[in-house]
Protein backbone atom coordinates (compact mmCIF):
# COMPACT_ATOMS: atom_id res chain seq x y z
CA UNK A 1 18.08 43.33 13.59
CA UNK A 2 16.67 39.99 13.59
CA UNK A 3 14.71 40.56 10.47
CA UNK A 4 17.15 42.30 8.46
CA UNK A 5 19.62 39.05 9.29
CA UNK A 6 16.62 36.68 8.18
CA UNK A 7 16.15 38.90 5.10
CA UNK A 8 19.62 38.88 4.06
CA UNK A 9 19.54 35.30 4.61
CA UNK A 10 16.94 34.13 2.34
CA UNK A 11 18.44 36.61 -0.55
CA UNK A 12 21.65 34.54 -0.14
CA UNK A 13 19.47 31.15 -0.05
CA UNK A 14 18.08 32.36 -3.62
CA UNK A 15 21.97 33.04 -4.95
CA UNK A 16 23.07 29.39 -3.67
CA UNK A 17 20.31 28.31 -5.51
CA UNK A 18 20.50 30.07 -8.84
CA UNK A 19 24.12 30.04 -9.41
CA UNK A 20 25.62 26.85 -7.31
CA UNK A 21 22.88 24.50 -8.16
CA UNK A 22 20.67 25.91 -11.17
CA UNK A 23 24.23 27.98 -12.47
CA UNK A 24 21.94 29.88 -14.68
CA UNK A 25 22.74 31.50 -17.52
CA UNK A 26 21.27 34.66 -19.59
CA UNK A 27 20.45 32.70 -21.68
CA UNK A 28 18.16 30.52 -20.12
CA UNK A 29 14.29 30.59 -19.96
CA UNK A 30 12.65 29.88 -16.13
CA UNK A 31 9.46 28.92 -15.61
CA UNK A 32 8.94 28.64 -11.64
CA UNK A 33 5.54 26.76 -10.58
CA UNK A 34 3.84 26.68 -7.00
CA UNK A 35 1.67 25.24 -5.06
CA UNK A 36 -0.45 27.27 -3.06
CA UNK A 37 1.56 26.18 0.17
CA UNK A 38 4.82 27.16 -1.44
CA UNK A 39 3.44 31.11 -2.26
CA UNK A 40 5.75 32.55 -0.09
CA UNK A 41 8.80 30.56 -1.07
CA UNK A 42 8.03 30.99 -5.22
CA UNK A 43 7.75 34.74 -4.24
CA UNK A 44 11.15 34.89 -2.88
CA UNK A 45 12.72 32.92 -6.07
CA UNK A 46 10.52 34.83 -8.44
CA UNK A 47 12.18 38.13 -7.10
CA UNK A 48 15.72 37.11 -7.43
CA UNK A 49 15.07 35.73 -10.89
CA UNK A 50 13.79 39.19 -11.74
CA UNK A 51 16.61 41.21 -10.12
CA UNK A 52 18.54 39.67 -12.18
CA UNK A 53 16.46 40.38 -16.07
CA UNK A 54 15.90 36.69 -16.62
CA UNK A 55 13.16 35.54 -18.44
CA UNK A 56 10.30 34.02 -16.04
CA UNK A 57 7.18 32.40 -16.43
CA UNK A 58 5.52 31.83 -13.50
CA UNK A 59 2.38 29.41 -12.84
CA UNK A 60 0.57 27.51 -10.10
CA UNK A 61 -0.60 24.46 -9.80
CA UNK A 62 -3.01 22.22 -7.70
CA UNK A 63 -0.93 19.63 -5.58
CA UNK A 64 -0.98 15.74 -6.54
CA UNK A 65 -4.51 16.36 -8.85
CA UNK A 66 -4.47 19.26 -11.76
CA UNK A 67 -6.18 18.66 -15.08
CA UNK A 68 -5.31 21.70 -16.18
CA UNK A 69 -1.68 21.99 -15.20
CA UNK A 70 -0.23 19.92 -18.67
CA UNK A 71 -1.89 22.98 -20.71
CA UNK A 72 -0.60 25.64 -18.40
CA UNK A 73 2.59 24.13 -18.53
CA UNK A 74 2.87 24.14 -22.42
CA UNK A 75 2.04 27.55 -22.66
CA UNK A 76 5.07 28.26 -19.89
CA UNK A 77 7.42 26.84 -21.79
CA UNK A 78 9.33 28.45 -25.49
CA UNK A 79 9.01 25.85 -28.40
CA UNK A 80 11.83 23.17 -28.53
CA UNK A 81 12.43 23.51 -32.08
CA UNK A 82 13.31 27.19 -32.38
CA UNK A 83 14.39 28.30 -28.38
CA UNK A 84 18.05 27.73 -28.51
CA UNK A 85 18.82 28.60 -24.84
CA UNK A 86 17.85 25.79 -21.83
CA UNK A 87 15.13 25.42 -19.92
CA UNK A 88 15.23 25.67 -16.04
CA UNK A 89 11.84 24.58 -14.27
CA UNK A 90 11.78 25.38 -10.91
CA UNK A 91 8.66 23.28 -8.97
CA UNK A 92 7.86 24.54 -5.33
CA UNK A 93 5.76 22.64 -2.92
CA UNK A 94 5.99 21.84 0.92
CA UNK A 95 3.75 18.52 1.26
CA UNK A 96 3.92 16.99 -1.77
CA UNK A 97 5.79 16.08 -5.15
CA UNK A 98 3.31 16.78 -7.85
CA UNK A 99 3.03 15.40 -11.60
CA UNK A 100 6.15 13.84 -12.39
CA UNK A 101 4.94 12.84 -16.04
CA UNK A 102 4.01 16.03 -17.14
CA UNK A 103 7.61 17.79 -16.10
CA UNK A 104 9.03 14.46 -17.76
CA UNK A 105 7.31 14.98 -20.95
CA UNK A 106 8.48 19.07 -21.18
CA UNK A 107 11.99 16.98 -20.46
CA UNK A 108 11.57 14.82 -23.41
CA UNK A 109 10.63 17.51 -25.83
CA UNK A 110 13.60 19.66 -25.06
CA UNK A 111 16.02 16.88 -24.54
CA UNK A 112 17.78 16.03 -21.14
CA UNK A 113 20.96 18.08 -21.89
CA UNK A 114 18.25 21.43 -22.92
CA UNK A 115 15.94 20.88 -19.47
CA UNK A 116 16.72 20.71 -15.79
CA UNK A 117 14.05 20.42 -13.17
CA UNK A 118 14.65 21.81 -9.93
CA UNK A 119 12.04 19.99 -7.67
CA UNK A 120 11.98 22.13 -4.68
CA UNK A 121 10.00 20.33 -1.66
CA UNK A 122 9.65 21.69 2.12
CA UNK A 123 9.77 24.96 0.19
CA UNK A 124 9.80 28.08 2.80
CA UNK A 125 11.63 30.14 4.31
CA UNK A 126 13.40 27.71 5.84
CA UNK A 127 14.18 26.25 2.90
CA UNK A 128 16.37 29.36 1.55
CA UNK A 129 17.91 30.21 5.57
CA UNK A 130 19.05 26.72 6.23
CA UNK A 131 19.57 24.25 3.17
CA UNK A 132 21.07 25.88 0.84
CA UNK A 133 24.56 27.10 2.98
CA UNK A 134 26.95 23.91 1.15
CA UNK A 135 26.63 23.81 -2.10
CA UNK A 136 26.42 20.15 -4.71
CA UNK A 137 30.24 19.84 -4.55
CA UNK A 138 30.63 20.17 -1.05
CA UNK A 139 27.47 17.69 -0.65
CA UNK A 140 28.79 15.44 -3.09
CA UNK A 141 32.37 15.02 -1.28
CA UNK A 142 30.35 14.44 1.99
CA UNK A 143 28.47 12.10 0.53
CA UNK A 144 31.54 10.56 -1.13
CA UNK A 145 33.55 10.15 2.24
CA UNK A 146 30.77 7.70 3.62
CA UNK A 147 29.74 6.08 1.23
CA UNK A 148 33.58 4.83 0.14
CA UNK A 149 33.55 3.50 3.07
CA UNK A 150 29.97 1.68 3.91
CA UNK A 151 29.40 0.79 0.57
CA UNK A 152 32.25 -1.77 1.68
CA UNK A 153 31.08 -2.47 5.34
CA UNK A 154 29.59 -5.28 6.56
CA UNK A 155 28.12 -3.66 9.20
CA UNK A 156 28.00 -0.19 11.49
CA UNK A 157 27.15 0.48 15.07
CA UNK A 158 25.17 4.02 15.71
CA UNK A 159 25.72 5.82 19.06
CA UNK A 160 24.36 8.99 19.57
CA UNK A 161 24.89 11.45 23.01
CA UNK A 162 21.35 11.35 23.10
CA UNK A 163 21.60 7.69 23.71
CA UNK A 164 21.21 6.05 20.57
CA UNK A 165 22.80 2.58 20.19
CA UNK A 166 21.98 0.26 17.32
CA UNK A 167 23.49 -2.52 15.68
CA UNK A 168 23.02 -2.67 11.73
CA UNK A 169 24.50 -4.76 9.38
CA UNK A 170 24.70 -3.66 5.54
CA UNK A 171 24.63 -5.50 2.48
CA UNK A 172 25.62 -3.65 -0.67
CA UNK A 173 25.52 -6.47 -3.24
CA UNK A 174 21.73 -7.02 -2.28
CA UNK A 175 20.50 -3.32 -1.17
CA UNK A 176 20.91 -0.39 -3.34
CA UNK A 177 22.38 3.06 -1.81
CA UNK A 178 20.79 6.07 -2.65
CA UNK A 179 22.99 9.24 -2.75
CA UNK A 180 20.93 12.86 -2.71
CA UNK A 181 23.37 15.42 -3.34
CA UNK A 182 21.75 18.21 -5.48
CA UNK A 183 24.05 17.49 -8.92
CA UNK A 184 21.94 17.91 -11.81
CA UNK A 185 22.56 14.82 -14.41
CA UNK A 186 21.09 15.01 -17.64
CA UNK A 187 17.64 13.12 -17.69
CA UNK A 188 17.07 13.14 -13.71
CA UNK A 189 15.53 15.76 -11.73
CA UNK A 190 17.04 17.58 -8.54
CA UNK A 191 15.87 17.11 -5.71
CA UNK A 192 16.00 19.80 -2.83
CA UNK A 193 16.78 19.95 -0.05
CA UNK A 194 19.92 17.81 -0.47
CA UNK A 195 22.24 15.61 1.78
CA UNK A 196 21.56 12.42 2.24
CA UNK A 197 22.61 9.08 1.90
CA UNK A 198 20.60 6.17 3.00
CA UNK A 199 20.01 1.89 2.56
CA UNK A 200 17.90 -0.80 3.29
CA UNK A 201 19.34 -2.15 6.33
CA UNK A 202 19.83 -6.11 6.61
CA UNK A 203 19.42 -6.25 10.10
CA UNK A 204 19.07 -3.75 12.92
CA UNK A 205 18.33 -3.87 16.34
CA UNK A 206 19.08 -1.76 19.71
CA UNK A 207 17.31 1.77 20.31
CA UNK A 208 17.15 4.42 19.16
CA UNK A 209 16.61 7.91 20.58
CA UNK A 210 15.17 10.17 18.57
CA UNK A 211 16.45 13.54 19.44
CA UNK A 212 16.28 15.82 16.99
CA UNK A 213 12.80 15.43 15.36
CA UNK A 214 10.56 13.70 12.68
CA UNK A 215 9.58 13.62 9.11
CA UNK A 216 6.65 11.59 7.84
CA UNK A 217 4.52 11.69 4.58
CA UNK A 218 1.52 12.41 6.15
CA UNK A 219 0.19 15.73 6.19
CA UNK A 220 0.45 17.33 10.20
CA UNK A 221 0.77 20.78 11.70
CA UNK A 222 2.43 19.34 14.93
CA UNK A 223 5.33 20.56 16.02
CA UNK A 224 8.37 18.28 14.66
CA UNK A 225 11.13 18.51 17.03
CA UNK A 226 12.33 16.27 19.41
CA UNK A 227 14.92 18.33 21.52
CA UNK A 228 13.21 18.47 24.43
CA UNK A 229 11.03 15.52 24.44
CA UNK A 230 12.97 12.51 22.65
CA UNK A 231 10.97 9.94 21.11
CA UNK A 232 12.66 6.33 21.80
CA UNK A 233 12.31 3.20 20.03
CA UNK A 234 13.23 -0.30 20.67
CA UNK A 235 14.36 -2.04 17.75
CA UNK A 236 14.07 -6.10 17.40
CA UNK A 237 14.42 -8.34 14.39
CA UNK A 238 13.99 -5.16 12.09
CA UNK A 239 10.70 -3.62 13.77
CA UNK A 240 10.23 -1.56 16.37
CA UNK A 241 8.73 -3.15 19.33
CA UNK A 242 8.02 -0.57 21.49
CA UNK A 243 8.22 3.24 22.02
CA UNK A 244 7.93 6.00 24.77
CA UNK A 245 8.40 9.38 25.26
CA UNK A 246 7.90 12.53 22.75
CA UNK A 247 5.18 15.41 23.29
CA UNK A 248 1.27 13.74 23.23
CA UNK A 249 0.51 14.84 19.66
CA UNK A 250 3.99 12.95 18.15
CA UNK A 251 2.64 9.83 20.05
CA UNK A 252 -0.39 9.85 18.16
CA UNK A 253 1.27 10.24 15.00
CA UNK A 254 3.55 7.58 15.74
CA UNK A 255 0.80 5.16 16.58
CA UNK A 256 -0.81 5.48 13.86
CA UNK A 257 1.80 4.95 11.51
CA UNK A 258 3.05 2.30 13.71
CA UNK A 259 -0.48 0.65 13.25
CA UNK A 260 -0.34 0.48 9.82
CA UNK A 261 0.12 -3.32 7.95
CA UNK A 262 3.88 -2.63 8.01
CA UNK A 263 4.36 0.37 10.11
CA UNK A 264 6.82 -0.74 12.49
CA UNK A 265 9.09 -2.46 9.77
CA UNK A 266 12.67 -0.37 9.50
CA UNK A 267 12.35 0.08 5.73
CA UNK A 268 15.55 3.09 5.43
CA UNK A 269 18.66 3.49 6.98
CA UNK A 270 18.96 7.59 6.33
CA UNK A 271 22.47 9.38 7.00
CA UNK A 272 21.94 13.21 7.14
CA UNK A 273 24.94 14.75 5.51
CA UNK A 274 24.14 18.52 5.03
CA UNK A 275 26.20 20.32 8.04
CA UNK A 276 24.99 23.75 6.55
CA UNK A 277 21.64 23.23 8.22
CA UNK A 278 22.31 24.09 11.59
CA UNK A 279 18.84 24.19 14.02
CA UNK A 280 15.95 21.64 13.29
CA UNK A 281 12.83 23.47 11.91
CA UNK A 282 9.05 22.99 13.38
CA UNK A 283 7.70 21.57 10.61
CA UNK A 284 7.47 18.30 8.93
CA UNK A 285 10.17 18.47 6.78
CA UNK A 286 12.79 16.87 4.68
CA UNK A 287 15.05 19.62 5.87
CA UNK A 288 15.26 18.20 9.37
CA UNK A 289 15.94 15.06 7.29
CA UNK A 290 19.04 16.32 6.04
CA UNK A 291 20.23 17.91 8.82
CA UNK A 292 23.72 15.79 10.37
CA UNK A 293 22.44 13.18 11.82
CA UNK A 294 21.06 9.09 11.61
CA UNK A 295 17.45 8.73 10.78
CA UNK A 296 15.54 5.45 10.90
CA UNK A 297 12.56 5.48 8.25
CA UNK A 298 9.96 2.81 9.40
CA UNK A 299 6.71 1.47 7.18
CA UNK A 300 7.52 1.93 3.23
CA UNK A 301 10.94 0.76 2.06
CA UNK A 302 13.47 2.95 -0.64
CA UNK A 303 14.45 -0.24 -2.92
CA UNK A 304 12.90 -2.00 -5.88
CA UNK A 305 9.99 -4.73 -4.88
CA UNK A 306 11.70 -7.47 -6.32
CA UNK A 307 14.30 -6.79 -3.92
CA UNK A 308 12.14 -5.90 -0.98
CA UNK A 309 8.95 -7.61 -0.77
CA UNK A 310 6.03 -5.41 0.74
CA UNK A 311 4.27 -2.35 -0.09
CA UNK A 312 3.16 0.62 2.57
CA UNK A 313 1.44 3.82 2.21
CA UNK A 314 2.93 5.20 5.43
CA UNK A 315 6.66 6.07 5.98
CA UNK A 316 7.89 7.60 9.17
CA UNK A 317 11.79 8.95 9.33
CA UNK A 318 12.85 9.93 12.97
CA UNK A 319 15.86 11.54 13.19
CA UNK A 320 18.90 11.97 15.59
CA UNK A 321 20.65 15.30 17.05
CA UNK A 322 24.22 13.82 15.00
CA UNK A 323 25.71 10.48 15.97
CA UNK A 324 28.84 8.65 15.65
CA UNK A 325 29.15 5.48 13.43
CA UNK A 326 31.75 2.54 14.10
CA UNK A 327 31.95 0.71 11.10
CA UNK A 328 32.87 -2.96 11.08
CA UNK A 329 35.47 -3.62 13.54
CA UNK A 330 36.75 -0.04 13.82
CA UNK A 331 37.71 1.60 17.51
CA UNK A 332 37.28 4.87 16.09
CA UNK A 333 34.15 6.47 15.11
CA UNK A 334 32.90 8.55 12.26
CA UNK A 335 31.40 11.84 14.02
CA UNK A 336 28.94 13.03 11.65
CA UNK A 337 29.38 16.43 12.64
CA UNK A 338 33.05 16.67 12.09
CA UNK A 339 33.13 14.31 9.12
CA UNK A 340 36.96 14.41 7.42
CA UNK A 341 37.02 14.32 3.72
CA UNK A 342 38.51 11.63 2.01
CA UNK A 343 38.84 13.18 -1.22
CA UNK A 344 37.56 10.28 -2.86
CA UNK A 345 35.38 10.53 -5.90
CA UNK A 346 31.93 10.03 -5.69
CA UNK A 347 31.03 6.14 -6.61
CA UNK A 348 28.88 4.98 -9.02
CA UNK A 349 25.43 4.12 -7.80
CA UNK A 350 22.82 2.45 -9.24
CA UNK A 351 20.58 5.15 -7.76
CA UNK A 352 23.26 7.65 -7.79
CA UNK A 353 20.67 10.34 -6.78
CA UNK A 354 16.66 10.23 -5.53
CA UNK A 355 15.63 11.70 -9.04
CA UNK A 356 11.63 10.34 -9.03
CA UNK A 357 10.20 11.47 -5.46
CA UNK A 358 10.98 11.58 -2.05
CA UNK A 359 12.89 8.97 -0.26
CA UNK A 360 10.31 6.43 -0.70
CA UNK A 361 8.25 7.63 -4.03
CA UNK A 362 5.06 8.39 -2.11
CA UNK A 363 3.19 11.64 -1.62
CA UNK A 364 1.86 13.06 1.36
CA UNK A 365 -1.96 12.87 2.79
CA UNK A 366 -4.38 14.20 5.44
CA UNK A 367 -3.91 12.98 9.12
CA UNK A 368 -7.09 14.10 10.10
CA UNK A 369 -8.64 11.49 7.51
CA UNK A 370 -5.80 9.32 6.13
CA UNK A 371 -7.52 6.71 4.51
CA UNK A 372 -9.32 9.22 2.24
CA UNK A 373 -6.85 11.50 1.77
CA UNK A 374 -4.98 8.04 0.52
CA UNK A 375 -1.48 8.51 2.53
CA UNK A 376 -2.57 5.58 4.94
CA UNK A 377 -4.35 2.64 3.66
């Protein structure tokens, strides 16, 4: 019974994503590429787009390094100047985000209104069970009910039942917002999984008790989760300045990002917003990421370096089981798990969604020897 649940579950994962967030036409020509991590996934995506008569190319591709993947890409795609339709790419990979100038150029030549990119990362099972339940509008008004309201705050207090309490204050004029919501604009690509907002915080301190699990651009097979052995982090001055807890393998991933030139730094103040994800998954993922919940990213940074002076390879997001945010002088929270709708319209960002990468632009490298596999420097 299990497996006939799970089955149905990842057919209605490939619906949400062809017709809520792709809305694909018969008209349209697909061309779904892979990593060889992401088989599984592109074979479940692959299947629906053939169930349904649609015209598919499908190709693989070597994560981060391909010297072959601009032809094989060309010969995917119909020619611009007599295909009349539009052209969906769908990329699938589950550690990394792959040649960005390449899909950009295909972009170009059709023209942002002919070409949507659908970059697909954590792709898995997973990925079609759990983070694809809400669809872009739902995300989008989720998104739009916080950020109406912290885009204006001078500050917000996290508490958590897990026994998270931190202090942060925000700063909107200086620090950009970043909203991930899965809406496909013209000239930007989607990324999945969506829900998300998240800052640079201007000051935070307090702890934080990571109960739910972690995500970090490094490449690891650990398990993720945190449920039953929370990490927690002291927080000082906008670094961490001391840990304990989590399972023996999640210490030694945290010390070594922690060890890095600006490991400890708080560089992202993450809000989970995607309530349709509803367990936190094994792996290191960006699902977990957008699961309901706070997440504090420490090493690299998500804003512009004239803004935020330093540079790191290493970025490390640990994440809450929900919380509850009091924002400037309020009595009441914000649950994150029952979050009301305003209703408002989504504001105008100047990063209105994370179109180039993943929260901080980096991909993802080998723990077992980091400073080759260039994720930690």
């Amino acid at each position: 019974m299990t497996d006939v649940k799970s089955s149905r579950d990842v057919r209605d994962g490939v619906d949400a994503l062809l017709d809520r967030y792709a809305g694909l036409s018969e008209r349209d020509h697909c061309v779904v590429v892979f990593s060889p991590d992401s088989r599984e996934a592109a074979a479940y995506l692959v299947a629906g787009l053939k169930q349904r008569g649609l015209s598919t190319q499908v190709i693989g591709m070597r994560p981060l390094v391909d010297y072959g993947f601009a032809a094989r890409l060309k010969a995917a795609v119909p020619d611009p100047a007599s295909f009349t339709g539009r052209l969906v790419i769908f990329t699938l990979e589950r550690d990394t985000m792959s040649h960005f100038a390449q899909l950009l150029h295909v972009m170009q030549q059709f023209g942002s209104d002919r070409c949507m990119v659908v970059r697909i990362i954590s792709a898995s099972r997973e990925f079609f069970e759990q983070a694809l339940n809400l669809g872009p509008e739902e995300l989008s008004a989720r998104n739009a009910a916080l950020l109406t309201r912290l885009t204006k705050a001078r500050s917000v207090r996290v508490r958590s039942k897990g026994g998270t309490d931190l202090r942060i204050r925000l700063d909107a004029e200086r620090y950009d917002w970043i909203s991930n919501r899965g809406v496909w604009r013209p000239g930007g690509f989607t990324i999945l999984p969506a829900g998300e907002i998240a800052t640079f915080p201007a000051g935070i301190e307090g702890r934080l008790v990571a109960d739910g699990a972690l995500n970090c651009n490094v490449i690891t097979r650990i398990d993720t989760r945190l449920g039953e052995r929370p990490l927690t982090v002291d927080i000082a001055d906008g670094r961490a300045t001391g840990f304990s807890g989590g399972s023996d393998e999640v210490r030694e991933l945290v010390e070594l990002c922690f060890k890095q030139p600006h490991g400890t730094r708080v560089g992202e103040l993450g809000f989970g917003t995607n309530s349709g994800i509803d367990l936190f998954i094994p792996a290191n993922s960006h699902i977990n990421e957008r699961r309901v919940g706070v997440h504090i990213g420490f090493g690299q940074h998500n804003q512009d370096r004239a803004v935020v002076g330093y540079e790191e390879k290493v970025h490390l997001d640990l994440i809450t089981d929900g919380a509850e945010l009091y924002i400037d002088d309020d009595t009441e929270p914000v649950d994150l798990a029952d979050l009301r709708l305003t209703g408002d319209e989504h504001p105008a960002l100047v990063r209105d969604e994370d179109i180039t990468g993943d929260c901080c632009g980096f991909g993802y490298g080998e723990l077992t020897d980091p400073v080759a596999a260039g994720a930690i420097g």
